[in-house]
C-alpha atoms as a PDB file:
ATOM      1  CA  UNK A   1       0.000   0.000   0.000  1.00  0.00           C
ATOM      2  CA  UNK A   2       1.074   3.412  -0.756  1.00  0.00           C
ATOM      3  CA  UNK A   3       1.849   5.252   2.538  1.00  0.00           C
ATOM      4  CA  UNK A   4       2.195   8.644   0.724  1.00  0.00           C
ATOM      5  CA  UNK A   5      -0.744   8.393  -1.029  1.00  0.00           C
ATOM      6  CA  UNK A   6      -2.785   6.858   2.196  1.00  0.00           C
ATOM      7  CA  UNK A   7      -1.574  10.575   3.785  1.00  0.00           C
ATOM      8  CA  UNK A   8      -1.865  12.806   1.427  1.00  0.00           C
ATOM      9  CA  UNK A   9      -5.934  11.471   0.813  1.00  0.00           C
ATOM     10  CA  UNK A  10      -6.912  11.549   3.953  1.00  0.00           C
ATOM     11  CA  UNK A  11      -5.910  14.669   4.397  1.00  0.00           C
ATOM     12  CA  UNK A  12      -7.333  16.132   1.225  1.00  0.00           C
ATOM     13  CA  UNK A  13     -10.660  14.628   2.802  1.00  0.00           C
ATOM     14  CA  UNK A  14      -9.967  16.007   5.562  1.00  0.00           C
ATOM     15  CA  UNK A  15      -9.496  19.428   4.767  1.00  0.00           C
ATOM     16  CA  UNK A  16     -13.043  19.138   2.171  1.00  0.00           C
ATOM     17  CA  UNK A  17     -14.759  18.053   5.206  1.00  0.00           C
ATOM     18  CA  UNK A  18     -13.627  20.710   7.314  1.00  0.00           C
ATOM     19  CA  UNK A  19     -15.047  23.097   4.486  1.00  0.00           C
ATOM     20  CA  UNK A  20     -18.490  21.320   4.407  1.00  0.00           C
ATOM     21  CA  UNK A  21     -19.412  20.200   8.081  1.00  0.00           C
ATOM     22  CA  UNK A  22     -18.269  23.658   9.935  1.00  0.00           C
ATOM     23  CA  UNK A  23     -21.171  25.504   8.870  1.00  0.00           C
ATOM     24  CA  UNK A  24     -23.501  26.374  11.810  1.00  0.00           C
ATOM     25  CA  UNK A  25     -26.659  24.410  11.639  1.00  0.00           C
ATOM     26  CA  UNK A  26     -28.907  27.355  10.051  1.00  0.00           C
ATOM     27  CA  UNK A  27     -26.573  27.189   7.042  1.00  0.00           C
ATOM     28  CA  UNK A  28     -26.571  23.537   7.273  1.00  0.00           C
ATOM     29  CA  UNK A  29     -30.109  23.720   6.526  1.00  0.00           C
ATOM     30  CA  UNK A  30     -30.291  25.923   3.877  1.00  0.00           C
ATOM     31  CA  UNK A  31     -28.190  24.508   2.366  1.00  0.00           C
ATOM     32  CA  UNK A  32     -29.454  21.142   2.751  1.00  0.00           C
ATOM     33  CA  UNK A  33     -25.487  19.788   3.558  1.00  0.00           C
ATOM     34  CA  UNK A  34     -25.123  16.493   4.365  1.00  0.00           C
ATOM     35  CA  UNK A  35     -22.040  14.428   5.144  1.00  0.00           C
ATOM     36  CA  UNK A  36     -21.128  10.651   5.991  1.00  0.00           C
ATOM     37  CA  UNK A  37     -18.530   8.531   7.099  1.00  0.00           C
ATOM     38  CA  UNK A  38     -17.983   5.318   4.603  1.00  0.00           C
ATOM     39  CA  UNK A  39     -15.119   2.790   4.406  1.00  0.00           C
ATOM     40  CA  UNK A  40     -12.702   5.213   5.729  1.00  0.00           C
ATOM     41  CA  UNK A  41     -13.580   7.834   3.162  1.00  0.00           C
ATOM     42  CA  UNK A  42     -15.816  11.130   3.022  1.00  0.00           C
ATOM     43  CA  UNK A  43     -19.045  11.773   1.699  1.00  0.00           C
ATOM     44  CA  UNK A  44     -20.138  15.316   0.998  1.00  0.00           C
ATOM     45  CA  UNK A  45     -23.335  16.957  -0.303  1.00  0.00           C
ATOM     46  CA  UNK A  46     -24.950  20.038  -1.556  1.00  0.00           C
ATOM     47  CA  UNK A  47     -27.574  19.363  -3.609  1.00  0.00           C
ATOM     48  CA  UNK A  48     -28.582  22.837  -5.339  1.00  0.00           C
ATOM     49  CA  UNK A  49     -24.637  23.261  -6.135  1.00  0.00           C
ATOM     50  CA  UNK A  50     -24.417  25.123  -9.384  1.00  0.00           C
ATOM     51  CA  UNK A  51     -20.654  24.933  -9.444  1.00  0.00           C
ATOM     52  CA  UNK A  52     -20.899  20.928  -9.553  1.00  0.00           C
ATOM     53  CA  UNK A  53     -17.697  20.837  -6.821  1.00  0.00           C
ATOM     54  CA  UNK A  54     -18.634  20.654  -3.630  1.00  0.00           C
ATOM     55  CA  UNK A  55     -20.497  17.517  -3.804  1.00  0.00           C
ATOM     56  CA  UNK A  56     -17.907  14.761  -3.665  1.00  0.00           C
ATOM     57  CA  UNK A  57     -16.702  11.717  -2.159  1.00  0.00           C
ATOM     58  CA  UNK A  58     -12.654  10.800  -1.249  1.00  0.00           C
ATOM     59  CA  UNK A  59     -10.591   9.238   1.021  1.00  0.00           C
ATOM     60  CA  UNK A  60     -11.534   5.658   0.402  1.00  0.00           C
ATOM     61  CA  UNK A  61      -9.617   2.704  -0.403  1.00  0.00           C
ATOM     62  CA  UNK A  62      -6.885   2.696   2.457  1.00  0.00           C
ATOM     63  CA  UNK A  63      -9.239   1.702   5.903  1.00  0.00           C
ATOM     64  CA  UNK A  64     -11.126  -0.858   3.664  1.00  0.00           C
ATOM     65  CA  UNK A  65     -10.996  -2.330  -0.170  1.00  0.00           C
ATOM     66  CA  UNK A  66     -12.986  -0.563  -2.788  1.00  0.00           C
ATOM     67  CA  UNK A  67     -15.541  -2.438  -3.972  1.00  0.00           C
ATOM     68  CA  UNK A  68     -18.871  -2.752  -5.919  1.00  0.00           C
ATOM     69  CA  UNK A  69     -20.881  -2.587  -2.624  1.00  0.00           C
ATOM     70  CA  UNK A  70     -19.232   0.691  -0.783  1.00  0.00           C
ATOM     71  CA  UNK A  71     -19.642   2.247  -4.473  1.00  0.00           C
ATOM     72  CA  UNK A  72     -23.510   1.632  -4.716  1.00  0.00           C
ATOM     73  CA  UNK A  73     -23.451   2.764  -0.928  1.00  0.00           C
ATOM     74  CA  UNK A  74     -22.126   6.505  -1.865  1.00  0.00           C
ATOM     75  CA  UNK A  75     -24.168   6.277  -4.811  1.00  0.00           C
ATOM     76  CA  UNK A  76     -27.270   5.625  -2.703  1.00  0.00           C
ATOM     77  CA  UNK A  77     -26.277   8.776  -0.370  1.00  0.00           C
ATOM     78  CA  UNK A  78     -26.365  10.835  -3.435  1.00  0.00           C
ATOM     79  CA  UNK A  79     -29.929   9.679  -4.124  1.00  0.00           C
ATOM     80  CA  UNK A  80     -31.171  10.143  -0.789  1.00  0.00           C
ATOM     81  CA  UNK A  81     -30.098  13.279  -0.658  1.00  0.00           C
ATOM     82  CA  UNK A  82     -31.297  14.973  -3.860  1.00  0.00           C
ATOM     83  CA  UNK A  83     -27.719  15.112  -5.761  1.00  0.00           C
ATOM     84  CA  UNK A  84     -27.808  15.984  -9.488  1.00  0.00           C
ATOM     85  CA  UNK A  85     -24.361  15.571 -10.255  1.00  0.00           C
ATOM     86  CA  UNK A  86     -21.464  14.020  -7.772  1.00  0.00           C
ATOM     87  CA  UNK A  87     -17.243  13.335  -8.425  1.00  0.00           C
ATOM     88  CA  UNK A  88     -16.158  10.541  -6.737  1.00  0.00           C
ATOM     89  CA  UNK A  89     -12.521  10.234  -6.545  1.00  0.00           C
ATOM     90  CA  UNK A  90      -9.990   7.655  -5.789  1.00  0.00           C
ATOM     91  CA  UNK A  91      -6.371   7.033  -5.912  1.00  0.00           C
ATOM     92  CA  UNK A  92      -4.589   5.381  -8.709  1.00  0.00           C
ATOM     93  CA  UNK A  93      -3.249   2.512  -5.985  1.00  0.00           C
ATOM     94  CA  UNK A  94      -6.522   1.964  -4.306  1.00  0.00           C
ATOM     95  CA  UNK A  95      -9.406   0.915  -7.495  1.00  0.00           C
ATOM     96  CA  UNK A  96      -9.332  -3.004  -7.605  1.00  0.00           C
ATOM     97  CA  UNK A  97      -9.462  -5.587 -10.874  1.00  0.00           C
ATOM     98  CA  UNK A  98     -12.696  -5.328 -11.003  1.00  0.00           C
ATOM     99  CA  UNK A  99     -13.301  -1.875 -11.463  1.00  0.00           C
ATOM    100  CA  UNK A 100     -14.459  -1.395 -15.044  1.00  0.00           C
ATOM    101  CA  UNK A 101     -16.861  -3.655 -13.964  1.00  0.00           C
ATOM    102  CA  UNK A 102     -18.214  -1.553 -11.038  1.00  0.00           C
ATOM    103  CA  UNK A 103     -18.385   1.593 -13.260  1.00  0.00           C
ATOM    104  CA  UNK A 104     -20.421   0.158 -15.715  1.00  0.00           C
ATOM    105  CA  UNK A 105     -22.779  -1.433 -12.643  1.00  0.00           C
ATOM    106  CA  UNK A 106     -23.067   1.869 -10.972  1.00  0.00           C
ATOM    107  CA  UNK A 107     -23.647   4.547 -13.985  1.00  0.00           C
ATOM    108  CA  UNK A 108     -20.010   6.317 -13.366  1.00  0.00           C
ATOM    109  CA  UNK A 109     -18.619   8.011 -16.267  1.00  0.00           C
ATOM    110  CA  UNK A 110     -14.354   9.507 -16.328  1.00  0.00           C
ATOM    111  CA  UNK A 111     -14.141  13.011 -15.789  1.00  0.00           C
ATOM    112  CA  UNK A 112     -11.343  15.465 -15.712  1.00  0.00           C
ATOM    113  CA  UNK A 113      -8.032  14.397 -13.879  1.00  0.00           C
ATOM    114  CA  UNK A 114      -6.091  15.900 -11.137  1.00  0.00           C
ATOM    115  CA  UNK A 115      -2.747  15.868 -10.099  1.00  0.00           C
ATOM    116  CA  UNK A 116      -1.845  14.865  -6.438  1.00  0.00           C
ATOM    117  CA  UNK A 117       1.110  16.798  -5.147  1.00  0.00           C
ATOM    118  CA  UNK A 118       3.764  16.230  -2.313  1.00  0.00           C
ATOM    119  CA  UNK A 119       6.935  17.289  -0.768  1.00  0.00           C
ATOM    120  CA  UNK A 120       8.841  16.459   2.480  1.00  0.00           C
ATOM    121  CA  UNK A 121       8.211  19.728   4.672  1.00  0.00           C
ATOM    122  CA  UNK A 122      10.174  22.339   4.996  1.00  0.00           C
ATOM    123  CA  UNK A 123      11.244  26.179   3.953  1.00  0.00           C
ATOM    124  CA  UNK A 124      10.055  27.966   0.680  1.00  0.00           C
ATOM    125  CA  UNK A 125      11.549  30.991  -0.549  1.00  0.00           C
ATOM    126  CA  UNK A 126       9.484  33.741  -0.544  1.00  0.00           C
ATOM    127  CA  UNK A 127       8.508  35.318  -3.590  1.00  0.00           C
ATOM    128  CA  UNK A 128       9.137  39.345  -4.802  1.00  0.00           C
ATOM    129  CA  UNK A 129       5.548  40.795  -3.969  1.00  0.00           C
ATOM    130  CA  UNK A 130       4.372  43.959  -3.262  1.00  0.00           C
ATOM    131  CA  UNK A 131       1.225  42.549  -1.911  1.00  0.00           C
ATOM    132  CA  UNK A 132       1.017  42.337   1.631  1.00  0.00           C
ATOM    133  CA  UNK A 133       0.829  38.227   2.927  1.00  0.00           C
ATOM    134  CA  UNK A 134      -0.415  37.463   6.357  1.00  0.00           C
ATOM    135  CA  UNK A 135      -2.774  35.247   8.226  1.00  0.00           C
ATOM    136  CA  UNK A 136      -6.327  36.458   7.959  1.00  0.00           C
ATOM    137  CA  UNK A 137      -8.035  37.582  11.347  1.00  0.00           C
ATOM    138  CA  UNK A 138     -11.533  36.240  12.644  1.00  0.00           C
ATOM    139  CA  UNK A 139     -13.145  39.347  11.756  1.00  0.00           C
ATOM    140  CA  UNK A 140     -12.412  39.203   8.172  1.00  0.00           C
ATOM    141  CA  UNK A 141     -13.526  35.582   8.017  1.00  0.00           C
ATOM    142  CA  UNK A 142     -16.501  36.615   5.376  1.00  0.00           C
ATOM    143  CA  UNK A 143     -14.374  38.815   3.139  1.00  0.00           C
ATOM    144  CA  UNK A 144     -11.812  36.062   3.060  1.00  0.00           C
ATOM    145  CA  UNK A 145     -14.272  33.246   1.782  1.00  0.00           C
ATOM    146  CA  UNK A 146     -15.450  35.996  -0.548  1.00  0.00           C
ATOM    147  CA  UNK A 147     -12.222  36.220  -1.993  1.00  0.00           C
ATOM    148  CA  UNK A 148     -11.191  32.720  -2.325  1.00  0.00           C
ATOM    149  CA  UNK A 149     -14.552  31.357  -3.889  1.00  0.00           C
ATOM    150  CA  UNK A 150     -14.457  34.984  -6.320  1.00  0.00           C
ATOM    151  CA  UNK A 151     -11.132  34.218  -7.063  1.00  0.00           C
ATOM    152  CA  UNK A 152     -12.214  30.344  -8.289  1.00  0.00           C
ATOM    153  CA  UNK A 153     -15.175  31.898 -10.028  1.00  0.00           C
ATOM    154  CA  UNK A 154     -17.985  30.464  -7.983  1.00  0.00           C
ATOM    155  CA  UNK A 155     -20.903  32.509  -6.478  1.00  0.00           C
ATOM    156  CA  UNK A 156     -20.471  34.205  -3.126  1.00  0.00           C
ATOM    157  CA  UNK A 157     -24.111  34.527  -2.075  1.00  0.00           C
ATOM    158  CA  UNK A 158     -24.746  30.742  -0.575  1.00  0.00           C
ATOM    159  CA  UNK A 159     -21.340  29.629  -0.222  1.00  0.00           C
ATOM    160  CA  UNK A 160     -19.938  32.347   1.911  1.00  0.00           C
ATOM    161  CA  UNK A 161     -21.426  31.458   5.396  1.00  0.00           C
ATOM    162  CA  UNK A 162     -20.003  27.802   4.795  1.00  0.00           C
ATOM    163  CA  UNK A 163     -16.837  28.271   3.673  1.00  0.00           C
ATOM    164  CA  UNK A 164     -16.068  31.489   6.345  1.00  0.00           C
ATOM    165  CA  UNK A 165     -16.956  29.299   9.242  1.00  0.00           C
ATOM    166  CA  UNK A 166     -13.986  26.603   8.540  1.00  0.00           C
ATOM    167  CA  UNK A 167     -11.800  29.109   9.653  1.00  0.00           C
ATOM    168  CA  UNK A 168     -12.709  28.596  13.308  1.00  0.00           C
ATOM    169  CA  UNK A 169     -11.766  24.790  12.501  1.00  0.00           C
ATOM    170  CA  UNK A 170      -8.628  23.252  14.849  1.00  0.00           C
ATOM    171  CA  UNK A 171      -5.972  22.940  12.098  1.00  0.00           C
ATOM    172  CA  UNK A 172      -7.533  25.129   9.929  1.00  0.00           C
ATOM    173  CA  UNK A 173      -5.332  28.609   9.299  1.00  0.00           C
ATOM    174  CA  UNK A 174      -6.893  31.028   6.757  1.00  0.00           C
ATOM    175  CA  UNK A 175      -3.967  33.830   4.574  1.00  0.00           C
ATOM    176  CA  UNK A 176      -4.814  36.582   2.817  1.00  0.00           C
ATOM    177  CA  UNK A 177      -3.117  38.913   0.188  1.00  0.00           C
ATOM    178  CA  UNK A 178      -3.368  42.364   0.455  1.00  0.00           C
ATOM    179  CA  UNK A 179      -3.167  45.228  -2.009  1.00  0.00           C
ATOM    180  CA  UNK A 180      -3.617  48.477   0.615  1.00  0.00           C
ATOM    181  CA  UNK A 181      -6.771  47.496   2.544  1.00  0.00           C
ATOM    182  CA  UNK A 182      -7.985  45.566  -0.135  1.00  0.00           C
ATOM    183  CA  UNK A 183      -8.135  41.891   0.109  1.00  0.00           C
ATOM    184  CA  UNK A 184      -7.155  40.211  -3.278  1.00  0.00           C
ATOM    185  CA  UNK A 185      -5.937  36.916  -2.613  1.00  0.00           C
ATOM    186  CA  UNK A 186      -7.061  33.908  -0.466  1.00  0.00           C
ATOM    187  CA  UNK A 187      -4.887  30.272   0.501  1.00  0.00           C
ATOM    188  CA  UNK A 188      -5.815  27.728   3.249  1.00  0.00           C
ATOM    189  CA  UNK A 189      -3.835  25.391   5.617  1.00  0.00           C
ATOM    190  CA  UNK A 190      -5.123  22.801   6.534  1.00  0.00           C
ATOM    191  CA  UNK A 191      -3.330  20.359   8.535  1.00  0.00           C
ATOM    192  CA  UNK A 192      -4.509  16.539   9.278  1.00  0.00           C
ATOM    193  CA  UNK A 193      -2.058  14.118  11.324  1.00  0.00           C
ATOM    194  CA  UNK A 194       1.545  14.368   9.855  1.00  0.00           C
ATOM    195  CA  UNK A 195       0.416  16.401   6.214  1.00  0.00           C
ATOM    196  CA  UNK A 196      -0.243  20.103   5.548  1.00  0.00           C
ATOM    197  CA  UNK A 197      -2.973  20.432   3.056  1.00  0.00           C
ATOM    198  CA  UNK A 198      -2.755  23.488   0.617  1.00  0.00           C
ATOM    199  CA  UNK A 199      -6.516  23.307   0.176  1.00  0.00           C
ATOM    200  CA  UNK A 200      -7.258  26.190  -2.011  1.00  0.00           C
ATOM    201  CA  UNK A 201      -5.596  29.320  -2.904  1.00  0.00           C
ATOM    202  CA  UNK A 202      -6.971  31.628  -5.280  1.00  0.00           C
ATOM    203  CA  UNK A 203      -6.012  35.424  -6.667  1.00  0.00           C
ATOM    204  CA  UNK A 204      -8.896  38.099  -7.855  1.00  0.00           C
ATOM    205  CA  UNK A 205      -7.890  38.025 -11.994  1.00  0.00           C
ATOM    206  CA  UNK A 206      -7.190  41.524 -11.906  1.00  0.00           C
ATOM    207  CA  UNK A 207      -4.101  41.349  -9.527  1.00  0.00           C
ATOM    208  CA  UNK A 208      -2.668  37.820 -11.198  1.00  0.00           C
ATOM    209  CA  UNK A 209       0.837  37.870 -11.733  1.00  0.00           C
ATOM    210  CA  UNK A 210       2.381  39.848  -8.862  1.00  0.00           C
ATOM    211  CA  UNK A 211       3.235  37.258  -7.144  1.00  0.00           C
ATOM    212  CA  UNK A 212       0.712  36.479  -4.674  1.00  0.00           C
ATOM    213  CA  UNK A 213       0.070  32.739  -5.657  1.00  0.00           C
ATOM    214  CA  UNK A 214       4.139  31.932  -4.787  1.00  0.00           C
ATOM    215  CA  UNK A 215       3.968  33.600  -1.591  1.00  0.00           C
ATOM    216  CA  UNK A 216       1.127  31.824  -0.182  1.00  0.00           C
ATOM    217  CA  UNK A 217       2.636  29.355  -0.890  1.00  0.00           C
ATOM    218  CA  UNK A 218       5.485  30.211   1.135  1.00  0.00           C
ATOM    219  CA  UNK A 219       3.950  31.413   3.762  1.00  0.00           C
ATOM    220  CA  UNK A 220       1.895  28.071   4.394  1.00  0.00           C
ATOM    221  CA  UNK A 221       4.728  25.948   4.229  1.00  0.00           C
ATOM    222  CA  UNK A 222       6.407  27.884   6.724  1.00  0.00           C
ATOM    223  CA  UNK A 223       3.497  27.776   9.030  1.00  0.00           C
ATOM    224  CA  UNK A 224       3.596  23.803   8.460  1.00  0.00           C
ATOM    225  CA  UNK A 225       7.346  23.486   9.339  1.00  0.00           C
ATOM    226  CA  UNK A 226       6.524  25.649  12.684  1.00  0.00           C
ATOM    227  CA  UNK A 227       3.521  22.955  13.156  1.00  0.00           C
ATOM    228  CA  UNK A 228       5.635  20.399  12.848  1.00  0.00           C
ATOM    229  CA  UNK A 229       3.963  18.865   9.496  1.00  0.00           C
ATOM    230  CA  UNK A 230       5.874  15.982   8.069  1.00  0.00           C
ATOM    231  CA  UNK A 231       4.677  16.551   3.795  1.00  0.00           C
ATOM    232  CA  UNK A 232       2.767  19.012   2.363  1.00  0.00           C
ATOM    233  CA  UNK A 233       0.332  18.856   0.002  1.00  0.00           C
ATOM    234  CA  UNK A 234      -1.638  19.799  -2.804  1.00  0.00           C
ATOM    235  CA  UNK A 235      -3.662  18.977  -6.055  1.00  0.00           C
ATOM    236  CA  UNK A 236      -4.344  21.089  -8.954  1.00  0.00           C
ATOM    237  CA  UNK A 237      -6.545  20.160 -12.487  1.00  0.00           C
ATOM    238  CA  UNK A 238      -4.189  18.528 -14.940  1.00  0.00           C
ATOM    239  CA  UNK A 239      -3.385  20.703 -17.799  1.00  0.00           C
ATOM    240  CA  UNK A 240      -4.669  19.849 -21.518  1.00  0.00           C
ATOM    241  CA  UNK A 241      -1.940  18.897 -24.114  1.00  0.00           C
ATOM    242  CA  UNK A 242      -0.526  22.659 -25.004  1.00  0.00           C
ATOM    243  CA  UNK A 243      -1.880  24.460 -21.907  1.00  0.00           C
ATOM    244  CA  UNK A 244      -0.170  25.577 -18.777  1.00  0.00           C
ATOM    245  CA  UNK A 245      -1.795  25.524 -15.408  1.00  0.00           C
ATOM    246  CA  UNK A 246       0.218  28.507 -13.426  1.00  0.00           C
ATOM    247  CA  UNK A 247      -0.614  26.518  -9.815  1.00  0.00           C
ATOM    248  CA  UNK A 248       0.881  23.806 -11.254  1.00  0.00           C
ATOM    249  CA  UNK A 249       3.783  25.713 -12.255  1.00  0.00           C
ATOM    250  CA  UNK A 250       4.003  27.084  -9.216  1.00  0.00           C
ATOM    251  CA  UNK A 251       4.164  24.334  -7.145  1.00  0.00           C
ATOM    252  CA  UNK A 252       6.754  22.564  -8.844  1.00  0.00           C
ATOM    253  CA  UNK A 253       9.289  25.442  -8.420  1.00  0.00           C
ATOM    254  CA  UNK A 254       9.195  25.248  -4.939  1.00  0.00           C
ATOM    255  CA  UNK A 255       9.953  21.699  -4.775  1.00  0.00           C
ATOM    256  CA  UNK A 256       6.686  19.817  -4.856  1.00  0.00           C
ATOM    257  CA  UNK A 257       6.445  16.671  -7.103  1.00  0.00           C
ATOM    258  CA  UNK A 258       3.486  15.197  -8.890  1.00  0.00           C
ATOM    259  CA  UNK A 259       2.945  11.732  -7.027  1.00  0.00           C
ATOM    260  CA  UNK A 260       0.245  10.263  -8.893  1.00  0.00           C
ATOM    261  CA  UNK A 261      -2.581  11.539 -11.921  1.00  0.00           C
ATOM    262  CA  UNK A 262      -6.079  10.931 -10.377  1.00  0.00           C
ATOM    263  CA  UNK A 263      -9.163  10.270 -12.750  1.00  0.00           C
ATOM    264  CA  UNK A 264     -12.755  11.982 -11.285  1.00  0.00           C
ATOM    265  CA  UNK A 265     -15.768   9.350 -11.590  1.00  0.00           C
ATOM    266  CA  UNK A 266     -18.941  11.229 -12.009  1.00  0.00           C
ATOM    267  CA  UNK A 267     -21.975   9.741 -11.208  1.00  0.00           C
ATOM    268  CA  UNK A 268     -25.369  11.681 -12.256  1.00  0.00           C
ATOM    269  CA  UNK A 269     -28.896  10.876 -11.239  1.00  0.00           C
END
């Protein structure tokens, strides 16, 4: 079994969990979130999700086997619970022999892949900015989750009371990027056992390319080595043939390494 990969998955579910199940129960209910425990893995939902992300389902394969049955069980959550459109998403290491066999039983069809990121912990130059990088305070919790899902391109108006409570969440650490008193860039920590999760970073358009992205970056990883993080790590969407993916790009020049491509199964009502 792949120890890395065992890590770095958990903690990516970690970290999505942390994002879904902090809301306070009002939001909860408008929302109509729900979340479950399965075979080791997560299982999130939001069913009137326009962005098609936030429902998903990781972590699986390392506590018990994937197989046909704990499939048709997330699958069945999805029904119960109203879901259009779910990813499910597994490592490379975990899917068994058989698993053709349980896409075509269960209605899954390939969708985009990611890229699964790592590095032992440890320093990262800081880049040239002139944007000012620092952790966000409580106060600013909503006009940080504005930023980050504005600078992703999703809508602010539902999602903001969900995502701005995770930063109240024990491991959680939110960072902004400042241009004056203007908030233009948002990362997160997020750190589960002995990995720091980069979950999320994103820059408004209009102040791209001054740097911000590389110094969160930075600034995270030095926040993990203080924490006493073993690996840190990331995933980003896998570039087409010709295309760049600046995240991507970023990443690898301060010394994290792709560890594995990861298909998304989507399964639609």
């Amino acid at each position: 079994m792949d120890r890395i990969a065992e890590l770095i998955e958990a903690a990516e579910a970690e970290a999505v969990w942390g994002y879904e199940s902090s809301a306070p129960p009002p939001v909860a209910e408008s929302l109509r979130l729900a979340s479950r425990r399965i075979g080791g893995g997560v299982v999130l939902a939001l069913p009137d999700d326009v962005t098609n992300y936030w429902s998903k389902a990781l972590g699986f394969g390392f506590e018990a086997p994937v197989t046909l049955d704990l499939v048709e069980e997330v699958v069945e959550f999805y029904r119960t619970h109203d879901v259009r459109l779910a990813t499910l998403q597994f490592a490379p290491s975990v899917l068994p022999r058989d698993w053709d066999a349980i896409v075509a039983k269960t209605g899954l069809t390939a969708g985009g892949t990611w890229l699964k990121l790592a590095r032992l912990a440890g320093l990262v130059e800081s880049a040239d900015t002139d944007l000012r990088i620092d952790e966000v305070p409580a106060e600013q919790a909503d006009e940080w989750a504005t930023t980050l899902l504005r600078g992703f391109g999703m809508p602010t108006d539902q999602l903001v009371p969900m995502i701005s409570a995770a930063v109240d969440r024990p491991g959680f650490t939110p960072y902004g990027a400042w241009d004056g008193d203007t908030m233009v860039g948002a990362a997160t920590l997020a750190i589960h056992d002995q990995v720091a999760s980069f979950a999320g970073a994103a820059v408004l358009p209009e102040y791209r390319g001054r740097g911000a992205q590389s110094a969160l970056l930075a600034v995270r990883a030095r926040q993990a080595s203080a924490d006493g993080a073993k690996w840190l790590s990331a995933e980003t969407g896998k570039p087409s043939d010709g295309e760049q993916n600046s995240s991507l790009n970023n990443m690898l020049r301060t010394g994290f390494e792709i560890r594995y491509a990861r298909q998304n199964w989507i399964w639609r009502a």
